[in-house]
C-alpha atoms as a PDB file:
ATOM      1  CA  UNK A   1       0.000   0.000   0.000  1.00  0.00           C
ATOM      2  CA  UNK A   2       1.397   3.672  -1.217  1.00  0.00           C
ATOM      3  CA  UNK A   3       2.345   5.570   1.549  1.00  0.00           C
ATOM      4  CA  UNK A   4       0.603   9.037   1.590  1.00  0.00           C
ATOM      5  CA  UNK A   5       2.390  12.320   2.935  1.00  0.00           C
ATOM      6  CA  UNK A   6       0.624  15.682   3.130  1.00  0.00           C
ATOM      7  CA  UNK A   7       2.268  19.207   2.501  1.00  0.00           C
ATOM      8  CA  UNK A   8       1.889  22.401   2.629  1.00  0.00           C
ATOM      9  CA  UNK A   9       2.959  25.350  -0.027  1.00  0.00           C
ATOM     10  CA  UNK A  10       2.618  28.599   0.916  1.00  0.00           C
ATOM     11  CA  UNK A  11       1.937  30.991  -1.745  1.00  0.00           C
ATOM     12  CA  UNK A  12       0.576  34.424  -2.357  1.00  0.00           C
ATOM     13  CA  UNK A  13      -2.671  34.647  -0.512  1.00  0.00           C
ATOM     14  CA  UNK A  14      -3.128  30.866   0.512  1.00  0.00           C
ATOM     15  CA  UNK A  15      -1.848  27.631   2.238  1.00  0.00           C
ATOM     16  CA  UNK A  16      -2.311  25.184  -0.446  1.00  0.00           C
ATOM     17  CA  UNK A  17      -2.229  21.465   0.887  1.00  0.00           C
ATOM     18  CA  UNK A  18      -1.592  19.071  -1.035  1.00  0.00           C
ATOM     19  CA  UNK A  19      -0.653  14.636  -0.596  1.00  0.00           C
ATOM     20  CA  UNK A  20       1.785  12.735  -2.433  1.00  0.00           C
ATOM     21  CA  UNK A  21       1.468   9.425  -3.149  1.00  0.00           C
ATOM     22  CA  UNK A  22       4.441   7.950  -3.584  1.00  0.00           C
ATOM     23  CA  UNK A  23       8.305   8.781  -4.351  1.00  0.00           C
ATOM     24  CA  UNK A  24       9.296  12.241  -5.466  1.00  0.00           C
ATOM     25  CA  UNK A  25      10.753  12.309  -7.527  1.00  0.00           C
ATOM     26  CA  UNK A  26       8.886   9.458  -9.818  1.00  0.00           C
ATOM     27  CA  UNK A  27      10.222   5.989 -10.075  1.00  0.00           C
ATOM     28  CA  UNK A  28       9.575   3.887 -12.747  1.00  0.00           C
ATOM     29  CA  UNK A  29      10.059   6.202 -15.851  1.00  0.00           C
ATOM     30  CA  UNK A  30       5.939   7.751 -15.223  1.00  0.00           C
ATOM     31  CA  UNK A  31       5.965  11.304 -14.720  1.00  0.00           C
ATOM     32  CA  UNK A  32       3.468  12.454 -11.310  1.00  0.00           C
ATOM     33  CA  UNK A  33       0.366  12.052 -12.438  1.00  0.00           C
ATOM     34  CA  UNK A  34      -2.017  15.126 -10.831  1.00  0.00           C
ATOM     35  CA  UNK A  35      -5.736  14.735  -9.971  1.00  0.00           C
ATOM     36  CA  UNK A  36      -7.443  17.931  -9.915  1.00  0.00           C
ATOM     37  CA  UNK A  37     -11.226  18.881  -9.194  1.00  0.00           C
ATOM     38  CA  UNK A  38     -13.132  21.710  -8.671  1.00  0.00           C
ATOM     39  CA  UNK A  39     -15.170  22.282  -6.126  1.00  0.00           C
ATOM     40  CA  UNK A  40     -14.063  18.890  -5.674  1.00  0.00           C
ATOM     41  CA  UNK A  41     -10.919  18.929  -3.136  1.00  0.00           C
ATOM     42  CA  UNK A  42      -8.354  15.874  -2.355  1.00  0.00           C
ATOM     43  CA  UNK A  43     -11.053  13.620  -0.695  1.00  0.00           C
ATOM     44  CA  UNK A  44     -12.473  12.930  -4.085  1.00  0.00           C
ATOM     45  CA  UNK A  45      -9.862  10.930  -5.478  1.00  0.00           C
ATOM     46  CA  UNK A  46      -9.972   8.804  -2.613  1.00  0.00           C
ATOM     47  CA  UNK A  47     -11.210   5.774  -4.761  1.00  0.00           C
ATOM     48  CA  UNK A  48      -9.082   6.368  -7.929  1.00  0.00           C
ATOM     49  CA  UNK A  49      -5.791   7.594  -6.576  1.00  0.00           C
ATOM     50  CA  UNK A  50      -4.900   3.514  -4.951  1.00  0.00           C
ATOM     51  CA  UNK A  51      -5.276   2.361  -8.315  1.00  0.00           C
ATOM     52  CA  UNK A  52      -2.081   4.022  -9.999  1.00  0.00           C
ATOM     53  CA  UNK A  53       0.390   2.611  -7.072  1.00  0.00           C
ATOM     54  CA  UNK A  54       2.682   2.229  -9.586  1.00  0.00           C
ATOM     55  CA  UNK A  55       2.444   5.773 -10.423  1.00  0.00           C
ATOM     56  CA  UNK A  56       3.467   9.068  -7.981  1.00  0.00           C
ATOM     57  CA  UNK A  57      -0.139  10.568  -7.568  1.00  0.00           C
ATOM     58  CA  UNK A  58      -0.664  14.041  -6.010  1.00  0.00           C
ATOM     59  CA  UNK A  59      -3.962  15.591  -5.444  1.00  0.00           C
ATOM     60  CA  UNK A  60      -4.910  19.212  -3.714  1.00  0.00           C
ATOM     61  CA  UNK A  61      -7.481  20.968  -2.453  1.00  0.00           C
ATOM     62  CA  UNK A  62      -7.525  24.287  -4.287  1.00  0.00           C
ATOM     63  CA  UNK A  63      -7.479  27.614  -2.968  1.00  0.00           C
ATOM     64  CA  UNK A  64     -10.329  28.544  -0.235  1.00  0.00           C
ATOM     65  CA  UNK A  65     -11.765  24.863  -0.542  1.00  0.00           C
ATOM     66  CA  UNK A  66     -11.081  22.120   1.880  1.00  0.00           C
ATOM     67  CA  UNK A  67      -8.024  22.393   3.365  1.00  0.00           C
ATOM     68  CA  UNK A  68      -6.400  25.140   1.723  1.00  0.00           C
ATOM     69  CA  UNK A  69      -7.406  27.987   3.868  1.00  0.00           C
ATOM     70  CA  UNK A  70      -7.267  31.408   1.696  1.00  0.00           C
ATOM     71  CA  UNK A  71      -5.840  34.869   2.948  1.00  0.00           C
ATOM     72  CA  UNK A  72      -6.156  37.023   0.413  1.00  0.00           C
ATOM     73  CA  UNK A  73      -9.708  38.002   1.142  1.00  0.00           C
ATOM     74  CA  UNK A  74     -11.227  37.087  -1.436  1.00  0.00           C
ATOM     75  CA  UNK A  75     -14.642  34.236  -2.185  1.00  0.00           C
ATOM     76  CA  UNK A  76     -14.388  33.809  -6.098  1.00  0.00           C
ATOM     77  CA  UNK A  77     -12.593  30.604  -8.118  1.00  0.00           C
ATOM     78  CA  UNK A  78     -11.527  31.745 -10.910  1.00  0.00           C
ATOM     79  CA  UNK A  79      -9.535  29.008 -13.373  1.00  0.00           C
ATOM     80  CA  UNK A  80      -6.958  31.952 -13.973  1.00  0.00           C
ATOM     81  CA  UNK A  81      -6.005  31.933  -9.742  1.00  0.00           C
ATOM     82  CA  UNK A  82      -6.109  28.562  -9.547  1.00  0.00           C
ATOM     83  CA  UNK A  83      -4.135  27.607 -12.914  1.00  0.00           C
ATOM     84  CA  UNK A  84      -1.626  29.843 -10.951  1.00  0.00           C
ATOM     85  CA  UNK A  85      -1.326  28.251  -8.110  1.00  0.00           C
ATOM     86  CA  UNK A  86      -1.038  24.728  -9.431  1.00  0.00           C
ATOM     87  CA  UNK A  87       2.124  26.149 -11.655  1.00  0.00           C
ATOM     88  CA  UNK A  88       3.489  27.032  -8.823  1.00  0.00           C
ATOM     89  CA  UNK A  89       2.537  23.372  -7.290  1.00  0.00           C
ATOM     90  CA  UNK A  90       4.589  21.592  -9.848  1.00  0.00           C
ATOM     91  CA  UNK A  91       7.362  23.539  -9.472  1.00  0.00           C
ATOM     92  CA  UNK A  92       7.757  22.606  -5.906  1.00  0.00           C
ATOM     93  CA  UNK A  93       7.137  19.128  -6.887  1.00  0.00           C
ATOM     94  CA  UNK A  94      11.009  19.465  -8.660  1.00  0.00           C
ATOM     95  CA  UNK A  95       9.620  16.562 -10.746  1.00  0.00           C
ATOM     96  CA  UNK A  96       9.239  18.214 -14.249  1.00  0.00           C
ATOM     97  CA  UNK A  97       6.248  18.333 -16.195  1.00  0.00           C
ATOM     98  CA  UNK A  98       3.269  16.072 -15.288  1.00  0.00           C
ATOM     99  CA  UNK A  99       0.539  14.361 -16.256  1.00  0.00           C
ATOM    100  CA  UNK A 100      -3.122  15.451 -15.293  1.00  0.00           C
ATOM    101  CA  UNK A 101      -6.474  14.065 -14.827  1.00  0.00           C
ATOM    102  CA  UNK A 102      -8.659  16.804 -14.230  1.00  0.00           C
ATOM    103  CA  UNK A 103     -12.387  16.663 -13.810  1.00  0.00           C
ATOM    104  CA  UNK A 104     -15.153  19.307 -14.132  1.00  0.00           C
ATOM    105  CA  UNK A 105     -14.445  22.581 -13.014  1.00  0.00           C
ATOM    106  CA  UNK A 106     -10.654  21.215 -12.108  1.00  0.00           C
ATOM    107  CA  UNK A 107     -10.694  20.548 -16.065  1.00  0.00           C
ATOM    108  CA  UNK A 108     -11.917  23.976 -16.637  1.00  0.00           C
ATOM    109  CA  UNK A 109      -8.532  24.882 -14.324  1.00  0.00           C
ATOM    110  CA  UNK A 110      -6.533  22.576 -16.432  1.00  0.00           C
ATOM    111  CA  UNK A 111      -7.286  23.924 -19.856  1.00  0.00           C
ATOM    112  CA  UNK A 112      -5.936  27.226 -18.286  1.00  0.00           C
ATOM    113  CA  UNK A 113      -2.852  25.369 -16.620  1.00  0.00           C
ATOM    114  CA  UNK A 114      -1.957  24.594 -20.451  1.00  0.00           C
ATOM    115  CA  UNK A 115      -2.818  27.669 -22.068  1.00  0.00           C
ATOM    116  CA  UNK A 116      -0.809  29.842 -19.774  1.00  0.00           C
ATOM    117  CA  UNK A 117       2.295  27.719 -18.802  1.00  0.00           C
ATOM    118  CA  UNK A 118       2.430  25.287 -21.576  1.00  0.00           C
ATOM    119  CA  UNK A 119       5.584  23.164 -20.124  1.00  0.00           C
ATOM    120  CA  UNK A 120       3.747  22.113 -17.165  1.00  0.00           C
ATOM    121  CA  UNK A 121       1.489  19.417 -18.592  1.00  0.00           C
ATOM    122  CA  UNK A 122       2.543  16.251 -20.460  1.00  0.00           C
ATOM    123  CA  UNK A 123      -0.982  15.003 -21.363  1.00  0.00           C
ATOM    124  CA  UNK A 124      -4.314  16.777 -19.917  1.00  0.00           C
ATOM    125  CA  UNK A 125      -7.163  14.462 -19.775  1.00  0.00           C
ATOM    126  CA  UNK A 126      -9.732  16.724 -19.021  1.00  0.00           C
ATOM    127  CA  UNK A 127     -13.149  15.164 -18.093  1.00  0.00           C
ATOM    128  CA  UNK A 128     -16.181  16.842 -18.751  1.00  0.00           C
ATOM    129  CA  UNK A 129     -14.940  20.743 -18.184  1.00  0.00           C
ATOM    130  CA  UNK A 130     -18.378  22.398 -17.716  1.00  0.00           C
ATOM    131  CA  UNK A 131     -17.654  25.564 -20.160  1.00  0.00           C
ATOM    132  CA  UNK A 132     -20.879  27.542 -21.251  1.00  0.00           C
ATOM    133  CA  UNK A 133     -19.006  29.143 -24.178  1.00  0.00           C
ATOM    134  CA  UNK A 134     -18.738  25.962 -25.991  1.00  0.00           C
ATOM    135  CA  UNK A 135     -22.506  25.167 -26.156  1.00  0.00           C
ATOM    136  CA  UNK A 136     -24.872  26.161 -28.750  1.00  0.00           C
ATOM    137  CA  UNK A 137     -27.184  27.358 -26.012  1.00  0.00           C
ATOM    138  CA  UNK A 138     -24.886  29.368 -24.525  1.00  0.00           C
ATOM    139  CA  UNK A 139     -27.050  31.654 -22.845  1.00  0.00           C
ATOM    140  CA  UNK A 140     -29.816  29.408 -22.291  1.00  0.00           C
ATOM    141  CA  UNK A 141     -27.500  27.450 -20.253  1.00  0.00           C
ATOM    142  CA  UNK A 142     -26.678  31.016 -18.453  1.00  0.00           C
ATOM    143  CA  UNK A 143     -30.398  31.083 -17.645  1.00  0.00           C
ATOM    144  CA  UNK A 144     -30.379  27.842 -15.828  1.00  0.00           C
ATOM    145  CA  UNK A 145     -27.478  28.150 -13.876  1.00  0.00           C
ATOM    146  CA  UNK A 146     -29.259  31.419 -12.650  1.00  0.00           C
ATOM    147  CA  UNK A 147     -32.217  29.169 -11.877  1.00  0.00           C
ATOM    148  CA  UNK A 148     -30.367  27.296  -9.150  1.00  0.00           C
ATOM    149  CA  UNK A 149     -28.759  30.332  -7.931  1.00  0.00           C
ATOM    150  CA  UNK A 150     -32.302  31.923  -7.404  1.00  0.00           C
ATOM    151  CA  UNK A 151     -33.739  29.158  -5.929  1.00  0.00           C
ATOM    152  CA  UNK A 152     -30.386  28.459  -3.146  1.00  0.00           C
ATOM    153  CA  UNK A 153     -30.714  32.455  -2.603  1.00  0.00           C
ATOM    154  CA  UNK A 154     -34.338  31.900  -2.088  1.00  0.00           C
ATOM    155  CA  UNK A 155     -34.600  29.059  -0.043  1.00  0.00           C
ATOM    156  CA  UNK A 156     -30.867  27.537   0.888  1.00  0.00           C
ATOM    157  CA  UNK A 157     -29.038  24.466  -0.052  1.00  0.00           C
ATOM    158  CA  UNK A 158     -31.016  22.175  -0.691  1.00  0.00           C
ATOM    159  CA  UNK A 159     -33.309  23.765  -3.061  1.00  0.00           C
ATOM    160  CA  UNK A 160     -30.127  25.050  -4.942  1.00  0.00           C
ATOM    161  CA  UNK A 161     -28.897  21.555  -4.826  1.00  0.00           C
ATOM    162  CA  UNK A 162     -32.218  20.012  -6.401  1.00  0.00           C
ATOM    163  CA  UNK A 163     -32.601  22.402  -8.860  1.00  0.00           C
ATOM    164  CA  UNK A 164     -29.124  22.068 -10.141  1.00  0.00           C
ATOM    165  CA  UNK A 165     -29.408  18.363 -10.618  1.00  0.00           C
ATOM    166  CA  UNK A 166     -32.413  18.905 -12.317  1.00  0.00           C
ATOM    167  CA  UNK A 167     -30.394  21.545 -14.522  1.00  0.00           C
ATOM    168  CA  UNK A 168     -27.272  18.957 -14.666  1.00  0.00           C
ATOM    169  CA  UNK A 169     -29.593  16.032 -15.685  1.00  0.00           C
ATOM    170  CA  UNK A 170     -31.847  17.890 -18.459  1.00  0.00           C
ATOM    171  CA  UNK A 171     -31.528  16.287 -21.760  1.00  0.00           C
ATOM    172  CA  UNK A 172     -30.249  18.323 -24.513  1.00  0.00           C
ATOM    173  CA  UNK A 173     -30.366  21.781 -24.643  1.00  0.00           C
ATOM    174  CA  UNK A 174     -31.967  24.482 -22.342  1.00  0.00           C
ATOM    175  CA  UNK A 175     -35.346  24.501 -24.102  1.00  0.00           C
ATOM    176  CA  UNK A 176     -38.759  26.498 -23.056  1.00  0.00           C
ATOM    177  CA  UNK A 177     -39.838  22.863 -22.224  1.00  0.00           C
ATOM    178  CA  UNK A 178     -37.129  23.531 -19.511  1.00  0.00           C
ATOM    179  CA  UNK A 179     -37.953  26.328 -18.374  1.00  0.00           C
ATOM    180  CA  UNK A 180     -41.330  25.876 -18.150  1.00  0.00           C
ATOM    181  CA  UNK A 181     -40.677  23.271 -14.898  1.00  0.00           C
ATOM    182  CA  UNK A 182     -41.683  23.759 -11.703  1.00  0.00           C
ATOM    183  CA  UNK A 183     -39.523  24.525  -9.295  1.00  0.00           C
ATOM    184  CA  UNK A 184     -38.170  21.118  -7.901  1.00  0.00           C
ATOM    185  CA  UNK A 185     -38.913  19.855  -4.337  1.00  0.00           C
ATOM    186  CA  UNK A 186     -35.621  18.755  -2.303  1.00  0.00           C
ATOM    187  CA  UNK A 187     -37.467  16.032  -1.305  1.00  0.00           C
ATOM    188  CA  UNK A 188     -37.816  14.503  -4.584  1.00  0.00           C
ATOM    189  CA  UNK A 189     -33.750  13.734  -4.370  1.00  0.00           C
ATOM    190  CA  UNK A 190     -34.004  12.142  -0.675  1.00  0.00           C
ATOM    191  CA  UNK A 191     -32.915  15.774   0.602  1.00  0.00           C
ATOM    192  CA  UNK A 192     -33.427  18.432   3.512  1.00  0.00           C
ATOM    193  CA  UNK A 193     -35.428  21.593   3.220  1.00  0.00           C
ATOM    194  CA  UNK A 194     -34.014  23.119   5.968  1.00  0.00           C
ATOM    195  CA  UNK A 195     -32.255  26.122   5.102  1.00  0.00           C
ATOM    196  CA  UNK A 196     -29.132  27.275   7.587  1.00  0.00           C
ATOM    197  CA  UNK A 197     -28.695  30.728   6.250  1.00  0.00           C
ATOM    198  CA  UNK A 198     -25.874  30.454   4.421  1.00  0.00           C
ATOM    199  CA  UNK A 199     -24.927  31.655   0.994  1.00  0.00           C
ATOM    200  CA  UNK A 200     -21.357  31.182   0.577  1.00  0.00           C
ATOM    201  CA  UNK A 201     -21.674  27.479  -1.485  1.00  0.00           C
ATOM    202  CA  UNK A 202     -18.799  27.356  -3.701  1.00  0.00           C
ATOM    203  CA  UNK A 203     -20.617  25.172  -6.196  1.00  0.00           C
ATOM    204  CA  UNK A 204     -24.388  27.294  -5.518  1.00  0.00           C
ATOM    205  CA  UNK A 205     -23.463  30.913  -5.276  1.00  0.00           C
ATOM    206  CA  UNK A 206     -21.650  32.789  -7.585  1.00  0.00           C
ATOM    207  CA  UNK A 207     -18.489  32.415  -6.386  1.00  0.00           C
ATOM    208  CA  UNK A 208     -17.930  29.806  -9.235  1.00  0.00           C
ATOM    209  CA  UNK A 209     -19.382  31.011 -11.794  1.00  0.00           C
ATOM    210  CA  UNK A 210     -15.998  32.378 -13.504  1.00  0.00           C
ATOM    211  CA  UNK A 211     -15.438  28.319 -13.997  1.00  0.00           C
ATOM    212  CA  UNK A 212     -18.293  27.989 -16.438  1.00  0.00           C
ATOM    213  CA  UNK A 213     -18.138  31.408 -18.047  1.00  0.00           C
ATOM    214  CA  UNK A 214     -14.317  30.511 -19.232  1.00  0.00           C
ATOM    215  CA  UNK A 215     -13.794  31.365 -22.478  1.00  0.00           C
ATOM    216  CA  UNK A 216     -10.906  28.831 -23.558  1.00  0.00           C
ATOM    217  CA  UNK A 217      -8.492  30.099 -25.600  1.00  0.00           C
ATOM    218  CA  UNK A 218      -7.902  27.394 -28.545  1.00  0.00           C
ATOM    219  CA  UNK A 219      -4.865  28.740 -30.304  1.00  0.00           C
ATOM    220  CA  UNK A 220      -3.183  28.683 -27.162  1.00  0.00           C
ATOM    221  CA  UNK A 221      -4.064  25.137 -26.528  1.00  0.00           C
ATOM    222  CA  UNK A 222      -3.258  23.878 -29.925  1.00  0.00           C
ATOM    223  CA  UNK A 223       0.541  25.547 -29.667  1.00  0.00           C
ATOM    224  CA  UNK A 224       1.071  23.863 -26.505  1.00  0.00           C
ATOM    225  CA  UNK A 225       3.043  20.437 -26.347  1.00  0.00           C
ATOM    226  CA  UNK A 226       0.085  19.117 -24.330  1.00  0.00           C
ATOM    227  CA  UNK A 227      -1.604  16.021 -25.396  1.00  0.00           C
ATOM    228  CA  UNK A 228      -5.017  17.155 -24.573  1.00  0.00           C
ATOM    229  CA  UNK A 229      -7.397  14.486 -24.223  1.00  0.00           C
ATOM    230  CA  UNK A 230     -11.077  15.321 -23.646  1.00  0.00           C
ATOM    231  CA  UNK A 231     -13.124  12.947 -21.636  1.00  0.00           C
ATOM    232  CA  UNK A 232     -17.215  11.985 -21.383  1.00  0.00           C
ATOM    233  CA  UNK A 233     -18.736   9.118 -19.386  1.00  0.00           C
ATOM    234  CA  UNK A 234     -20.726   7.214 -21.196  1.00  0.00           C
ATOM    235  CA  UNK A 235     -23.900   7.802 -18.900  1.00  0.00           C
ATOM    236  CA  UNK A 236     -23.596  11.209 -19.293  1.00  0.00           C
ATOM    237  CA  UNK A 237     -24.931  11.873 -22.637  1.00  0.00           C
ATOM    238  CA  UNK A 238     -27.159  14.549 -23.411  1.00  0.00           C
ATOM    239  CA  UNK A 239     -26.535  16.335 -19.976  1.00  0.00           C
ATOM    240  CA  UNK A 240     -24.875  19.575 -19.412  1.00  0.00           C
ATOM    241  CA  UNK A 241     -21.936  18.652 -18.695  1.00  0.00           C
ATOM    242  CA  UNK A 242     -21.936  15.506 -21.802  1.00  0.00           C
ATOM    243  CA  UNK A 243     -22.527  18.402 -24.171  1.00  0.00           C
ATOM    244  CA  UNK A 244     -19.733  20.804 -22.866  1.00  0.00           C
ATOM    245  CA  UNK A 245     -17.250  17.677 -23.258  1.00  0.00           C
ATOM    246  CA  UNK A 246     -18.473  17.160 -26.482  1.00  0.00           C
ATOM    247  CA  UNK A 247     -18.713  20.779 -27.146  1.00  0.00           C
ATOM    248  CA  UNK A 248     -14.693  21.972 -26.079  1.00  0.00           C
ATOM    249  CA  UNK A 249     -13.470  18.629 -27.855  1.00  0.00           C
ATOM    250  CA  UNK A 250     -15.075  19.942 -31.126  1.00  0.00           C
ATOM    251  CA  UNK A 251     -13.319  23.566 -30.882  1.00  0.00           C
ATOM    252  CA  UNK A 252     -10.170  21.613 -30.459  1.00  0.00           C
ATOM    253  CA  UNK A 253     -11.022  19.575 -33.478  1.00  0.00           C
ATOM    254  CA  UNK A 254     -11.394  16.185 -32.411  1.00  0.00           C
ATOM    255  CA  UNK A 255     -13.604  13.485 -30.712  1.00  0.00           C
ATOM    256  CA  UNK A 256     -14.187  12.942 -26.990  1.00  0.00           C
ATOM    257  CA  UNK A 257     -13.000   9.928 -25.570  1.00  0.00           C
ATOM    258  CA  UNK A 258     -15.796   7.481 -23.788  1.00  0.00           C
ATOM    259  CA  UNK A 259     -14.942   6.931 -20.317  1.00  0.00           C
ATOM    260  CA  UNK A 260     -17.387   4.508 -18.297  1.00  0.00           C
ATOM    261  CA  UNK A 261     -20.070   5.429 -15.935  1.00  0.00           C
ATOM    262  CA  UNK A 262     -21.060   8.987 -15.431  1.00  0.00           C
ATOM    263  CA  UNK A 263     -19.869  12.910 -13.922  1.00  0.00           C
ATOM    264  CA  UNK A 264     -18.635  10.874 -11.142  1.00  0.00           C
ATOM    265  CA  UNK A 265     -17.287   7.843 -12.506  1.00  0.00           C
ATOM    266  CA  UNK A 266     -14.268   7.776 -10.562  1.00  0.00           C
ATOM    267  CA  UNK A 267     -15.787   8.314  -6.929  1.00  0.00           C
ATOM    268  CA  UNK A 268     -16.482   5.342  -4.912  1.00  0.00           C
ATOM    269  CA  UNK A 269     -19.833   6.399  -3.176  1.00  0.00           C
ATOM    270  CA  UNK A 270     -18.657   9.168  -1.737  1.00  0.00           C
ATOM    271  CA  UNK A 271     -20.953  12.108  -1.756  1.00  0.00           C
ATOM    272  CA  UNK A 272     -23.544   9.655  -2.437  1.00  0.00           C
ATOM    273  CA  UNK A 273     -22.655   9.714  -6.157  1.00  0.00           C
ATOM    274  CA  UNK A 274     -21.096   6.478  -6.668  1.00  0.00           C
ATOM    275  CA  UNK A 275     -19.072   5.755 -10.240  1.00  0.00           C
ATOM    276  CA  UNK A 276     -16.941   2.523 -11.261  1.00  0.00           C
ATOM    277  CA  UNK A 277     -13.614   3.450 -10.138  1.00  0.00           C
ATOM    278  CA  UNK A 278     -12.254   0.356 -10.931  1.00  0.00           C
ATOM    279  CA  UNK A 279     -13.216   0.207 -14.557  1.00  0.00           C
ATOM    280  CA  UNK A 280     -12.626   4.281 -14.488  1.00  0.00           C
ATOM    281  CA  UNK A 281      -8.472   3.947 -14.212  1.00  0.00           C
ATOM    282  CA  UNK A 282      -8.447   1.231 -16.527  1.00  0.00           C
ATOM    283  CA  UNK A 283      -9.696   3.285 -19.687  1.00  0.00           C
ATOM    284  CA  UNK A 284      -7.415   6.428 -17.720  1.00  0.00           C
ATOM    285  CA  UNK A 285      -4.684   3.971 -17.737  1.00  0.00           C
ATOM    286  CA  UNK A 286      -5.262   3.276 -21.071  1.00  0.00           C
ATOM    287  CA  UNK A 287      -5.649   7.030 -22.313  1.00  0.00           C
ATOM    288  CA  UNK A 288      -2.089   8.262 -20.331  1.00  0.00           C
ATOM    289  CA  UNK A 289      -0.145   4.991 -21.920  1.00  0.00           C
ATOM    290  CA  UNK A 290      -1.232   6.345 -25.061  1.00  0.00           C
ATOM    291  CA  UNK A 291       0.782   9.277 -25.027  1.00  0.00           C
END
């Protein structure tokens, strides 16, 4: 069993912690492989991580989530801050570039890593980056996201939470047929409608929302060395977050790759959103050997 050691890097405005999994730097001729998320911190790599023990793995939980307690004053997660902070992540690594599995709004964070410091990534596999710009229904899908952020202003988390699954699990685009829904009960996904006053959700406030307004720049990514590999699970077709995948793969000029189960493939259960870890870092496997 891999050893895990936690860190800490301080940098401008934050204590970033991050684990290593494994020998720094690298044995076996791999370079680190990174697993990024977004709001997603360390814990959620919990059940994908053991499966690359042949492999250094380090994970982090980004700036003002989890762990990595924030003093520069500030409540937003922008991919631009965070791309920033994981540069200066891999250069305290000393290992070189890396490779990087990066899911939703982490992938979002990714892209950026590449476009603005281009030697830092090997090969990106970025798995379903939830990107508004991409989608055909751009604004539509502007419209809904402001749906969930009404109703969580309105009536706390869990009516924010219900109505964004019902956003994240619409099929196709943002239609009237959409809009036209009522209001979803919490109850309906086995959840509270107590409401503790809060508003500072980093996935149901705004403090997000420069993740899916990103605007990637392609000729950036396309100069890059970066093997960028976009990623979809195969149960996620014809949701949001299926159609951004497909969407940023397109303005890149090629085909997403099918990775089993869904948003969440790689979590265990936890969250209560279980995936098929297991069969999840065999296709990764697969994709990073590639390269």
């Amino acid at each position: 069993m891999t050893t895990m050691q936690t860190h800490t890097l301080a940098v401008p405005g934050v204590d970033l912690v991050y684990d290593v999994r494994g020998p720094l730097p690298p044995a076996g001729g791999h370079p680190v492989l990174l697993m990024i998320g977004q709001p997603m911190a360390a814990e959620g790599f919990t059940a994908l991580a053991p499966h690359f023990s042949d492999r250094t793995v380090v994970t982090y939980d980004p700036r003002g989530l989890g762990r990595s307690v924030r003093t520069d004053g500030r409540t937003d997660h922008t991919p631009q801050q965070q791309a920033a902070d994981l540069h200066l992540l891999i250069e305290a690594l000393g290992a070189g570039s890396v490779d990087v599995f990066a899911s939703s709004g982490g992938a979002v964070t990714a892209l950026e890593l590449v476009a603005a410091y281009p030697g830092d990534v090997l090969t990106l596999v970025a798995h379903e980056p939830p990107i508004n710009a991409v989608l055909p229904d751009a604004d539509a899908a502007e419209r809904a996201r402001a749906g969930f952020y009404d109703a969580y202003q309105a009536k706390g988390a869990g009516a924010g939470m219900a109505a964004f699954i019902a956003m994240t699990s619409w099929q196709g685009e943002f239609t009237d047929a959409y809009f036209a829904q009522p209001t979803p009960d919490p109850a309906m996904f086995g959840m509270s409608t107590d409401d503790d006053g809060t508003r500072d959700d980093p996935l149901l406030s705004k403090n997000s929302w420069a993740i899916t307004d990103y605007r990637p720049d392609t000729g950036l990514l396309a100069a890059a060395p970066t093997r960028i590999v976009i990623a979809v699970g195969e149960e996620s077709a014809g949701t949001y977050t299926a159609r951004t995948a497909h969407g940023m793969a397109a303005a890149l000029g090629q085909q997403a790759v099918v990775f089993p189960s869904h948003h969440g493939g790689f979590l265990g259960g936890e969250f209560g959103y279980a995936g098929k870890p297991e069969e999840f870092a065999v296709r990764l496997r697969e994709v990073l050997d590639a390269g």
